[in-house]
C-alpha atoms as a PDB file:
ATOM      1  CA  UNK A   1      83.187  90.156 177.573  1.00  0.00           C
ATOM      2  CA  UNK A   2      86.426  89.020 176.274  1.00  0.00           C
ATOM      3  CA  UNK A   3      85.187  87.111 173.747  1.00  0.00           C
ATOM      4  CA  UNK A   4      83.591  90.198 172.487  1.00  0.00           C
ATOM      5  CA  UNK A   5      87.006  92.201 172.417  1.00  0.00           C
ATOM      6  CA  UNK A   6      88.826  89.488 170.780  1.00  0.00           C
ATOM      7  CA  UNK A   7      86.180  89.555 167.727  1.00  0.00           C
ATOM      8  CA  UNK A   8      86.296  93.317 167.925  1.00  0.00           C
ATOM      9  CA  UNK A   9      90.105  93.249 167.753  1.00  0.00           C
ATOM     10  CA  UNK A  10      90.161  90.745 164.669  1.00  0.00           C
ATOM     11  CA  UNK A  11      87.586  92.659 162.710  1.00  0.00           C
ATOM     12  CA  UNK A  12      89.130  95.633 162.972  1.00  0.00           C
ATOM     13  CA  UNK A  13      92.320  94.065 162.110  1.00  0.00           C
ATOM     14  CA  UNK A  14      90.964  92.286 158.817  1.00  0.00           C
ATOM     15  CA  UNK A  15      89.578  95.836 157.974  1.00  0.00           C
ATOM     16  CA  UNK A  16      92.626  97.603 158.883  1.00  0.00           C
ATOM     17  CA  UNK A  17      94.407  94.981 156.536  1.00  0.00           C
ATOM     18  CA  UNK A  18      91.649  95.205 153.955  1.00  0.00           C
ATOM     19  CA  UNK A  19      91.904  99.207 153.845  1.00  0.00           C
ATOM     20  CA  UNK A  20      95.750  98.757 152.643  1.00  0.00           C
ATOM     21  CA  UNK A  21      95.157  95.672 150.216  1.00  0.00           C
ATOM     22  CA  UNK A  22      94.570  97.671 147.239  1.00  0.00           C
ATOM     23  CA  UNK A  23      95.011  97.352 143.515  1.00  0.00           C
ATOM     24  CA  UNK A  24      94.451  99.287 140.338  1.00  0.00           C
ATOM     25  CA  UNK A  25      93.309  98.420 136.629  1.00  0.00           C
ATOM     26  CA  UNK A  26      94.728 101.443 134.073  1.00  0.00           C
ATOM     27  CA  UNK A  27      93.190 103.177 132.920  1.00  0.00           C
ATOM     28  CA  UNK A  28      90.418 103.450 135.097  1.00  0.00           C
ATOM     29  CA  UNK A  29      87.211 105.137 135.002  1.00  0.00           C
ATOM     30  CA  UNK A  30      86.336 108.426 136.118  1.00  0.00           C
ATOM     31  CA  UNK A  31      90.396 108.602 136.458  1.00  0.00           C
ATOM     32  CA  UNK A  32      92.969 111.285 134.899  1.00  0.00           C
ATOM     33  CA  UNK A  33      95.933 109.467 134.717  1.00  0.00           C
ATOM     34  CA  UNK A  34      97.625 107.129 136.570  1.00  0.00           C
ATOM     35  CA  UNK A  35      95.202 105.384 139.681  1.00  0.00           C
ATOM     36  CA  UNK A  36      96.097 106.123 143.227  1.00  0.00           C
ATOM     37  CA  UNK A  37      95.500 104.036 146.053  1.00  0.00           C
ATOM     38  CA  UNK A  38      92.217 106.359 146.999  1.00  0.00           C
ATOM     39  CA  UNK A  39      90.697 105.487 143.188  1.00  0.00           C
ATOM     40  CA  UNK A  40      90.498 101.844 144.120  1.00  0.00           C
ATOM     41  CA  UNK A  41      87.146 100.471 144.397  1.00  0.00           C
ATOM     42  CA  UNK A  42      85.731  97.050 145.660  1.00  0.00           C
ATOM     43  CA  UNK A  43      83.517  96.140 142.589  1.00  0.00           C
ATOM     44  CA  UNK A  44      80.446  93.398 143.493  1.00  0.00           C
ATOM     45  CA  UNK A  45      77.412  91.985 141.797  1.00  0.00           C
ATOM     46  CA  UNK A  46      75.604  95.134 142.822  1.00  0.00           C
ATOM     47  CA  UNK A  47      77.783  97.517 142.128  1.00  0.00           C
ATOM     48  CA  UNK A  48      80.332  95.751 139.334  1.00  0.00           C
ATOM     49  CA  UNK A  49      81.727  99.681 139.110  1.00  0.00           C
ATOM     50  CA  UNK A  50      82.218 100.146 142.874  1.00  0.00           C
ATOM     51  CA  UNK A  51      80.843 103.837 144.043  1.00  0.00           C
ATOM     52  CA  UNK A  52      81.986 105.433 140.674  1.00  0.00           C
ATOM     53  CA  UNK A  53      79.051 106.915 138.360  1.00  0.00           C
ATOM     54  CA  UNK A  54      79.057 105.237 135.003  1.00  0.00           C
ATOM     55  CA  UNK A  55      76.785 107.310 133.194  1.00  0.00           C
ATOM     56  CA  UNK A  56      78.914 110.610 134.547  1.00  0.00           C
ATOM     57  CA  UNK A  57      81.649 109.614 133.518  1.00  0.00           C
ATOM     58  CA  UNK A  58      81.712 107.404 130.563  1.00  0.00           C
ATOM     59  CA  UNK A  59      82.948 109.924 127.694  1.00  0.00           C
ATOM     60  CA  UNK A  60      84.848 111.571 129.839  1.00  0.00           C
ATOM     61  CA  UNK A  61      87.060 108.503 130.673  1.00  0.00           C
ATOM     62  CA  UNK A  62      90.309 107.581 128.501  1.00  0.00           C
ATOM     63  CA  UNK A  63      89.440 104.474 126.939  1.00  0.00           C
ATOM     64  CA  UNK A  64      91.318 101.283 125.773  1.00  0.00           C
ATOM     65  CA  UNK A  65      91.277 100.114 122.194  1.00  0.00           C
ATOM     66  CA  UNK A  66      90.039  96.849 121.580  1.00  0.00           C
ATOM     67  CA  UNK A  67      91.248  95.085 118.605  1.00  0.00           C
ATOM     68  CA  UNK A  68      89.149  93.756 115.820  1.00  0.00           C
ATOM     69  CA  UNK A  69      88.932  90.490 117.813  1.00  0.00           C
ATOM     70  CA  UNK A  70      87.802  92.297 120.775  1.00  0.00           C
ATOM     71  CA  UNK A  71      90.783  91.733 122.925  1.00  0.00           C
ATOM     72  CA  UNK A  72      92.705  94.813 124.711  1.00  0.00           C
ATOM     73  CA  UNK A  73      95.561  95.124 127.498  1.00  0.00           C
ATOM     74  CA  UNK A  74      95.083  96.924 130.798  1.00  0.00           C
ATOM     75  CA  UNK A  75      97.372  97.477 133.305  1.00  0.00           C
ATOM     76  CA  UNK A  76      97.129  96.465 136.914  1.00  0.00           C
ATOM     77  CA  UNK A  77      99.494  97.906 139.657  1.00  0.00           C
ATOM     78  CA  UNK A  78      99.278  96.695 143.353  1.00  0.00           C
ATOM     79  CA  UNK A  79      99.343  99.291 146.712  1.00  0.00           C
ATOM     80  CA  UNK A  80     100.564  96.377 148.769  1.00  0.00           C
ATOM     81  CA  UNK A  81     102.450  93.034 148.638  1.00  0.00           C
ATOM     82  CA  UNK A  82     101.428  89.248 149.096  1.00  0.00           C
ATOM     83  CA  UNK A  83      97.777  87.705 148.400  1.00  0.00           C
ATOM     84  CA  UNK A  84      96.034  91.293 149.574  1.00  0.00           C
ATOM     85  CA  UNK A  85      97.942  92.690 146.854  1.00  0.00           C
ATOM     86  CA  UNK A  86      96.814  90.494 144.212  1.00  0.00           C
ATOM     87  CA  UNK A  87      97.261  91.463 140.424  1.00  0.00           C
ATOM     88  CA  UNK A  88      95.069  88.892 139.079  1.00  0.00           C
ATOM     89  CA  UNK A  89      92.076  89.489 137.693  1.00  0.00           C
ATOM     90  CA  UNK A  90      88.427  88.933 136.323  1.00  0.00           C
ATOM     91  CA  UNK A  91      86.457  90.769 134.385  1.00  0.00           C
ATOM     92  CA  UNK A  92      82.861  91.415 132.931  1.00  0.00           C
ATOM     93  CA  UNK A  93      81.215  93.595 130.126  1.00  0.00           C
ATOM     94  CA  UNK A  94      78.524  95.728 129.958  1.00  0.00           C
ATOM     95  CA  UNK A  95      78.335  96.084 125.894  1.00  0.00           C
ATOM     96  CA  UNK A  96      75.650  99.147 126.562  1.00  0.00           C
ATOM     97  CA  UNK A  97      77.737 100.998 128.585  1.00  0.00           C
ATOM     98  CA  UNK A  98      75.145 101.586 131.369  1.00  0.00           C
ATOM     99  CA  UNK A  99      77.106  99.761 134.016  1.00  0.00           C
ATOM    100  CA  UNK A 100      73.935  97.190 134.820  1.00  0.00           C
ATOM    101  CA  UNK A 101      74.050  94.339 132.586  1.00  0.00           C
ATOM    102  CA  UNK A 102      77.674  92.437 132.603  1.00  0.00           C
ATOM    103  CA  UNK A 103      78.642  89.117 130.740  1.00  0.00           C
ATOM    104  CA  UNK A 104      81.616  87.134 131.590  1.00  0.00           C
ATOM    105  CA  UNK A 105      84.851  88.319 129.698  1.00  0.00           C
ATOM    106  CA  UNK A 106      87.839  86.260 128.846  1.00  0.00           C
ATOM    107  CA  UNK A 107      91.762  86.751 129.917  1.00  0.00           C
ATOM    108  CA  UNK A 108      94.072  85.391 128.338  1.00  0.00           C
ATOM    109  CA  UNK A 109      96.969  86.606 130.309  1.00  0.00           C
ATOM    110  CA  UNK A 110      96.683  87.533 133.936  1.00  0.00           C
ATOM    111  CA  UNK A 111      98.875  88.906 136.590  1.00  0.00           C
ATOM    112  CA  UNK A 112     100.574  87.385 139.904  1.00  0.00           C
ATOM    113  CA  UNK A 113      98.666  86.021 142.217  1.00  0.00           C
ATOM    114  CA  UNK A 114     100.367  87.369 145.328  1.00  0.00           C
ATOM    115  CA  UNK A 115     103.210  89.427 144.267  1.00  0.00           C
ATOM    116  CA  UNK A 116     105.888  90.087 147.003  1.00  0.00           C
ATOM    117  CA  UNK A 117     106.075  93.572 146.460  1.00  0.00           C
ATOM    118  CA  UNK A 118     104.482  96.115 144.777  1.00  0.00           C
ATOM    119  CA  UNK A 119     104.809  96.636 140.990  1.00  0.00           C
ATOM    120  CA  UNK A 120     102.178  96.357 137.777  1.00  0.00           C
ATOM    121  CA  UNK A 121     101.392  93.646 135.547  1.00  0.00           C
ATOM    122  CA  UNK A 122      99.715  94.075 131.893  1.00  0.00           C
ATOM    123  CA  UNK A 123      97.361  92.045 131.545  1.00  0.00           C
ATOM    124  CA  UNK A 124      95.579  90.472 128.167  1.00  0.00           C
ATOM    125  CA  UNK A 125      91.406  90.525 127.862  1.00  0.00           C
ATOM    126  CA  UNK A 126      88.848  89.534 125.391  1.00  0.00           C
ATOM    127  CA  UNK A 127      85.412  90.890 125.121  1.00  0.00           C
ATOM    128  CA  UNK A 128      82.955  88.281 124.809  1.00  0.00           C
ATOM    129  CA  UNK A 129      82.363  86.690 121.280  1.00  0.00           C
ATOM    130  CA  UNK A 130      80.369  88.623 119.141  1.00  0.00           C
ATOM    131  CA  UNK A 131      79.681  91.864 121.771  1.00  0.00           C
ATOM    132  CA  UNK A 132      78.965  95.233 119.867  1.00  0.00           C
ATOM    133  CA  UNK A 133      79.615  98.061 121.980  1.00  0.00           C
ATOM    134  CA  UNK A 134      76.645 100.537 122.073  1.00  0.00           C
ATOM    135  CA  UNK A 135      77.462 102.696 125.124  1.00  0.00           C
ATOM    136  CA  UNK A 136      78.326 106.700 125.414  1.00  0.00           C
ATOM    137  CA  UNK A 137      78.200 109.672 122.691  1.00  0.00           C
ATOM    138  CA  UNK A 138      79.458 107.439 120.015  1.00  0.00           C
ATOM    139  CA  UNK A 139      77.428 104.235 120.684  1.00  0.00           C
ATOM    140  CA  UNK A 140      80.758 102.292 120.493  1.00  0.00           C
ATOM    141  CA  UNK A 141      81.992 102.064 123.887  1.00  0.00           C
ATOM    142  CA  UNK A 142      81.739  98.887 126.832  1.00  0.00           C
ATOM    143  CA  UNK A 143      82.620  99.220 130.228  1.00  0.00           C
ATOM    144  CA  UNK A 144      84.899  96.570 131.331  1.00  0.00           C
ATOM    145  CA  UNK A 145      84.518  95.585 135.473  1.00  0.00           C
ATOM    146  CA  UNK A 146      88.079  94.347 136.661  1.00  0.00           C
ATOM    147  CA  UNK A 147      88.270  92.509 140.069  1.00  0.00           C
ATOM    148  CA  UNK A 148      91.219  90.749 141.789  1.00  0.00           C
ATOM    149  CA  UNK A 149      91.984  88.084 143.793  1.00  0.00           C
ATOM    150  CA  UNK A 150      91.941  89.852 146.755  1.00  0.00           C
ATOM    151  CA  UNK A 151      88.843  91.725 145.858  1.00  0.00           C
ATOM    152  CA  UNK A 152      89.935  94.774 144.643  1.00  0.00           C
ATOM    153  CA  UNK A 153      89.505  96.793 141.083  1.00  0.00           C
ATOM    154  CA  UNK A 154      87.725  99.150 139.412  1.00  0.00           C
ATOM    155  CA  UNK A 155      85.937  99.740 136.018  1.00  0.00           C
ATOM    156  CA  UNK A 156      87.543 100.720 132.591  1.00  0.00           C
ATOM    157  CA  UNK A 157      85.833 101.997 129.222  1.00  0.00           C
ATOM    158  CA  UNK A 158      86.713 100.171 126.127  1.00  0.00           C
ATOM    159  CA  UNK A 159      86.471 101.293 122.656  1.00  0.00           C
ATOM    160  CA  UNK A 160      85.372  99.574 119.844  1.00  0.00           C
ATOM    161  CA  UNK A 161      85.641  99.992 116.210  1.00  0.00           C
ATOM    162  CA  UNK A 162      88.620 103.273 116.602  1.00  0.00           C
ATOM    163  CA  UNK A 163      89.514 104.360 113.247  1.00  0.00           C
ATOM    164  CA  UNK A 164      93.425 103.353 111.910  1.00  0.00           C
ATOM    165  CA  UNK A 165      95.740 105.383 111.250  1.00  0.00           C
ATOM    166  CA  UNK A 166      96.115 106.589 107.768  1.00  0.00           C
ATOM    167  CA  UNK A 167      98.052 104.115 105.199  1.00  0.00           C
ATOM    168  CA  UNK A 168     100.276 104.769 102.924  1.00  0.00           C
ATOM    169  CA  UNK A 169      98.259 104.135  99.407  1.00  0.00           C
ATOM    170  CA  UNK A 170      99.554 101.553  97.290  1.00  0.00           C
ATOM    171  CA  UNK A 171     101.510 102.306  94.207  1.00  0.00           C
ATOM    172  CA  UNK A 172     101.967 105.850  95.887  1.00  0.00           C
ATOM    173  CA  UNK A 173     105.239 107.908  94.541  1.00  0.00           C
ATOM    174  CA  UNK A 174     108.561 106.960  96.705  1.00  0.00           C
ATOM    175  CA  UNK A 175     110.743 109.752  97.222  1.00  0.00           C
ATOM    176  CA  UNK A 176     114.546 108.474  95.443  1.00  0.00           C
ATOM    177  CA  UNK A 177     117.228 108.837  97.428  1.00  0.00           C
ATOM    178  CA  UNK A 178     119.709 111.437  96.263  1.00  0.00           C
ATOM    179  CA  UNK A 179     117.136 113.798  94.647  1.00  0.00           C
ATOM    180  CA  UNK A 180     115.296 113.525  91.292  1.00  0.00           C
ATOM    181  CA  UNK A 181     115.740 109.896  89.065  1.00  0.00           C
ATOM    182  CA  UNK A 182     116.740 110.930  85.753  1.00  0.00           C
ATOM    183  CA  UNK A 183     114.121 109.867  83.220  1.00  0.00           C
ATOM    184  CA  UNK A 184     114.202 106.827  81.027  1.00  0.00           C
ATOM    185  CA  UNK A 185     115.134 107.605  77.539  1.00  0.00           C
ATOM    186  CA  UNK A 186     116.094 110.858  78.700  1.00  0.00           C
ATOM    187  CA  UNK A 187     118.685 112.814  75.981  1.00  0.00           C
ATOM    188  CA  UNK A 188     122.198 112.262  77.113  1.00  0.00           C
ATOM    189  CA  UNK A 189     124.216 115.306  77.842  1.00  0.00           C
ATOM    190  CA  UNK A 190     127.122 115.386  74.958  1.00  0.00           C
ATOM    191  CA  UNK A 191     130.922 115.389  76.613  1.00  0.00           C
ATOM    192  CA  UNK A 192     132.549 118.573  76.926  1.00  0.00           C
ATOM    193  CA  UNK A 193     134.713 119.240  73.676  1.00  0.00           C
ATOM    194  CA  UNK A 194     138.555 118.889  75.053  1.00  0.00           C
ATOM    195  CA  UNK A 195     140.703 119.917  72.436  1.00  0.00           C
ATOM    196  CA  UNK A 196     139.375 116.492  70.411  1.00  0.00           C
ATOM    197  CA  UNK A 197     139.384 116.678  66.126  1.00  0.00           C
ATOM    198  CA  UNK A 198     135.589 116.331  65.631  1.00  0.00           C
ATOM    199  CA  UNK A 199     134.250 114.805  61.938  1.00  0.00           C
ATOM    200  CA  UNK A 200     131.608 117.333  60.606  1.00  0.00           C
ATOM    201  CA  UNK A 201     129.304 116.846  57.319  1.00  0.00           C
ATOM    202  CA  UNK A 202     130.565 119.058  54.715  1.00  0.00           C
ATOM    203  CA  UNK A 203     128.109 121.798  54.249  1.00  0.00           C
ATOM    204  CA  UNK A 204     130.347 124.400  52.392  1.00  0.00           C
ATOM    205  CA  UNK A 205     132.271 125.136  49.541  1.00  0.00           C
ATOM    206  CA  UNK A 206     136.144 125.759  49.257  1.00  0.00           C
ATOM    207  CA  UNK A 207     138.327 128.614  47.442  1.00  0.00           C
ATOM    208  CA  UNK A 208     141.113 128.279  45.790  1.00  0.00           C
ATOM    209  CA  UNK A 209     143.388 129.733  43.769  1.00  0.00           C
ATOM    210  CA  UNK A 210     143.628 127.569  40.397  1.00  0.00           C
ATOM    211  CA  UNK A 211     140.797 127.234  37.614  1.00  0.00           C
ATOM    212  CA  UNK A 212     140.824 123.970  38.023  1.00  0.00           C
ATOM    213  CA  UNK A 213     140.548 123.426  42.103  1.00  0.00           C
ATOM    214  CA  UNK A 214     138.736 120.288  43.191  1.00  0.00           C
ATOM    215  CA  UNK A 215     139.258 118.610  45.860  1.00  0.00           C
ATOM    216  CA  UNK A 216     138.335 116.960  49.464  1.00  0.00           C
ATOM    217  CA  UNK A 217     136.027 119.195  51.239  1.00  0.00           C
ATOM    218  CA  UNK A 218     137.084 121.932  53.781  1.00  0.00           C
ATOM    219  CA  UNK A 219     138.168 120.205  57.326  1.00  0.00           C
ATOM    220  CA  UNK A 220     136.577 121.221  60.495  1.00  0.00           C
ATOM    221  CA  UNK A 221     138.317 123.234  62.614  1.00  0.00           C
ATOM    222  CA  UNK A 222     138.013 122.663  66.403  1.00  0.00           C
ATOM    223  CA  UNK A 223     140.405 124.963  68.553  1.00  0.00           C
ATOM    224  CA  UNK A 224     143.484 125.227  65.938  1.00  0.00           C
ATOM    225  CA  UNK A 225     143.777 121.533  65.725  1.00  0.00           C
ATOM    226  CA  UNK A 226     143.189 120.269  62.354  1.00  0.00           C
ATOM    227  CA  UNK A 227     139.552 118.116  62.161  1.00  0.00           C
ATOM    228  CA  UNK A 228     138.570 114.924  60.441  1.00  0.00           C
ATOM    229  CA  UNK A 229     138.292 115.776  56.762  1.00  0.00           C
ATOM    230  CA  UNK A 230     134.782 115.522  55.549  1.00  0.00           C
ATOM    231  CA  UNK A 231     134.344 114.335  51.716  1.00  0.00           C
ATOM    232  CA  UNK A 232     132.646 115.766  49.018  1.00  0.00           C
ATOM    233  CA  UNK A 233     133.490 118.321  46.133  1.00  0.00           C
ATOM    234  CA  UNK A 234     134.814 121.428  46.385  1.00  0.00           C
ATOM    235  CA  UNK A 235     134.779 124.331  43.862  1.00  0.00           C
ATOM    236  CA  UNK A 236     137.266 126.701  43.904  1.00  0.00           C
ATOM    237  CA  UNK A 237     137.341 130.510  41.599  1.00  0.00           C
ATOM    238  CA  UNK A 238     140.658 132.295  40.913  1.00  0.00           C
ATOM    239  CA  UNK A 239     142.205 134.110  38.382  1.00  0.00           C
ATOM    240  CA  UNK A 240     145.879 133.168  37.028  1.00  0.00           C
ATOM    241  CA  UNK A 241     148.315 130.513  37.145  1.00  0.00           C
ATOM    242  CA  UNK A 242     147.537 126.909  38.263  1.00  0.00           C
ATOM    243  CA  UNK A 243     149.845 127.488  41.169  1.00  0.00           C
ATOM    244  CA  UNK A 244     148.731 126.996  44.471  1.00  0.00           C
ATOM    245  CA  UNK A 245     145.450 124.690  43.633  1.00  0.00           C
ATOM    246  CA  UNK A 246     143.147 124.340  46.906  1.00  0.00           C
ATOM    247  CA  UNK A 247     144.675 123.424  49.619  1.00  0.00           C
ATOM    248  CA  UNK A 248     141.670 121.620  51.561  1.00  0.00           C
ATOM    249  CA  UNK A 249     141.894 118.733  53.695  1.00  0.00           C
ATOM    250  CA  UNK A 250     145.316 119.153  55.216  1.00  0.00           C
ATOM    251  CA  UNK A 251     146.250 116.699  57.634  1.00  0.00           C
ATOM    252  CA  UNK A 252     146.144 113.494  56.102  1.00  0.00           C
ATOM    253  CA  UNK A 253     148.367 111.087  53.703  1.00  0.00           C
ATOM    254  CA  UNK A 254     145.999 111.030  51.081  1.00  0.00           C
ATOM    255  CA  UNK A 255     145.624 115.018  50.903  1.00  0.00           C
ATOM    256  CA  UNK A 256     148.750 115.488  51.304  1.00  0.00           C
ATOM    257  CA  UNK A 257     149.677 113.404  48.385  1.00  0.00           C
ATOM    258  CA  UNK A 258     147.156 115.108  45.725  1.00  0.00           C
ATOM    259  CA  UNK A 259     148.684 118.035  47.014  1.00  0.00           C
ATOM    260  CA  UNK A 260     151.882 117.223  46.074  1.00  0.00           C
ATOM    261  CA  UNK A 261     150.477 116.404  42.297  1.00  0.00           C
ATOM    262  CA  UNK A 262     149.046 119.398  41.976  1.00  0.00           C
ATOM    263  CA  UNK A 263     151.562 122.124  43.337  1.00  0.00           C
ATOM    264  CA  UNK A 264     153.845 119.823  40.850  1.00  0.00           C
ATOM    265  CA  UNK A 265     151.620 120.312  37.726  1.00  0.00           C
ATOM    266  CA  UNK A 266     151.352 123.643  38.645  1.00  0.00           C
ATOM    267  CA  UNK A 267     155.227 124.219  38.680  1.00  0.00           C
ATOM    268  CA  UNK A 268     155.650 122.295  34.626  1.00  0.00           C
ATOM    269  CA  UNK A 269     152.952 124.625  33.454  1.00  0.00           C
ATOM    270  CA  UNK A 270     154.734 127.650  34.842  1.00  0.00           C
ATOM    271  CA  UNK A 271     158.428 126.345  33.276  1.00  0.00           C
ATOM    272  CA  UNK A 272     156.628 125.592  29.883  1.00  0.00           C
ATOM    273  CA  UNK A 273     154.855 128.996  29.859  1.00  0.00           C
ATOM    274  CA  UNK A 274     158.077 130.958  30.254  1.00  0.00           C
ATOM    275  CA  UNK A 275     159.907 128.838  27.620  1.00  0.00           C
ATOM    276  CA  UNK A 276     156.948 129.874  25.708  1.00  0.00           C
ATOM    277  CA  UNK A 277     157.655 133.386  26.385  1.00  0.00           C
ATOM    278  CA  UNK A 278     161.482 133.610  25.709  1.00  0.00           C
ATOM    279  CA  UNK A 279     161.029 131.030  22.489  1.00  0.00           C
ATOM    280  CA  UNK A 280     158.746 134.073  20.704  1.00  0.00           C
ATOM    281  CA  UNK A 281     161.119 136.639  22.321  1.00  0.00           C
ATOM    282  CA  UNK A 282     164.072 135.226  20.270  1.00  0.00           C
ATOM    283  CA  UNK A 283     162.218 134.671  17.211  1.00  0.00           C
ATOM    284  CA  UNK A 284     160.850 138.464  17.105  1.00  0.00           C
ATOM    285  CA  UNK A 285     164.521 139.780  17.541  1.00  0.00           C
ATOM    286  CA  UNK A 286     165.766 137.503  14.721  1.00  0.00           C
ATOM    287  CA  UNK A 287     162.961 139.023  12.481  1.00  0.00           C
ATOM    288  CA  UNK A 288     164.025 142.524  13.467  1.00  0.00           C
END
């Protein structure tokens, strides 16, 4: 009789130990979310997905993305502390998604073994070489069985083959920074005119006073200030005296000069045409 309540007393210890010894794989089938302690399931050869219905809830599970070598991270997260609360794992695939037929997985990087408190672990696994997910809507998703140490786990769906995110195409336009690039070859914007003497081609005629007025072409003008003389011939129409020949191209030595000349021929012509004009005055009185 006492035999009998001492096994009665330790199996309902192990149990009572067993009930709080749980652990969680993220994200978990059937599961919105984060796993609780009440979605933890005791996965086995018969039932590698515990009491949870594969085929229920297969598309409506969030699923990891494997990699194009097949590997994915999951993350495990312990109710309780020490061996019980194991967050190391195994793990097998179904590649058809109908929770029956599992092959042995690979993990590269596992959890602790018996943590001494509670906390999560990510863990690194590997669909077997060459496995082609054909389960759910899509016929590209495998459900991955995750058990620990301690015997704990549950079942999460895996995706295969999820489309990337868009790239940026090569040789596409790159936005400058500060606004618009000015083009190559573009036409340069002339300098604002300051007050600067500005050589122009000389594409009109001058007027002077004098018969005879040639000279340097008219100067540009550029705000009052005299210009850069341009060259080329200038005609000039007037009627009377040579005085005051064209006066074009004032400003520099050279002008300046052949003005001097001229206003001086100018000036001997008058003198000898008013000797001119007293010489026949006299003679007509003397003949009176």
């Amino acid at each position: 009789m006492f035999c009998k309540l001492f096994v009665i007393a330790a199996v309902v210890l192990t149990l009572s130990a067993q009930a709080h010894a749980h652990a969680a794989i993220a994200p978990a089938l059937a599961v919105t979310g984060t796993p609780k302690r009440a979605d933890v399931q005791r996965p086995s050869t018969a039932t590698p997905c515990g009491n949870t219905n594969v085929a229920a809830n297969i598309d409506k599970s969030t699923p990891v993305i494997a990699a194009a070598d097949g590997t994915f991270a999951v993350t495990v997260t312990n109710f309780n502390a020490g061996s019980d609360g194991s967050r190391q794992v195994t793990m097998t695939v179904d590649a058809t998604g109908a929770g029956k037929n599992f092959a042995a997985g690979t993990v590269s990087k596992n959890g602790v073994l018996a943590p001494t408190s509670t906390g999560s672990d990510q863990v690194t696994a590997s669909l077997p070489a060459g496995t082609t997910c054909t389960g759910g809507a899509a016929k590209n998703l495998c459900i991955a069985s995750f058990k620990t140490a301690a015997g704990f786990g549950n079942c999460v769906v895996v995706q295969q083959g999820a489309a990337a995110g868009a790239a940026t195409p090569a040789g596409g336009a790159v936005t400058p920074a500060g606004g618009a690039v000015t083009p190559a070859g573009g036409a340069a914007v002339p300098p604002a005119n300051n007050g600067t003497p500005v050589p122009v081609a000389n594409t009109g005629t001058g007027t002077g006073k004098g018969a005879k007025a040639k000279a340097a072409g008219p100067a540009a003008t550029n705000n009052g200030i005299a210009a850069i003389p341009s060259t080329g011939a200038t005609t000039g129409t007037g009627n009377g005296r040579k005085t005051n020949k064209v006066k074009a191209a004032a400003g520099t030595r050279a002008a300046r000069a052949r003005r001097a000349v001229l206003e001086a021929e100018s000036d001997v012509e008058a003198r000898n045409f008013d000797f001119e004009v007293v010489k026949r005055s006299v003679i007509s009185w003397i003949w009176a």
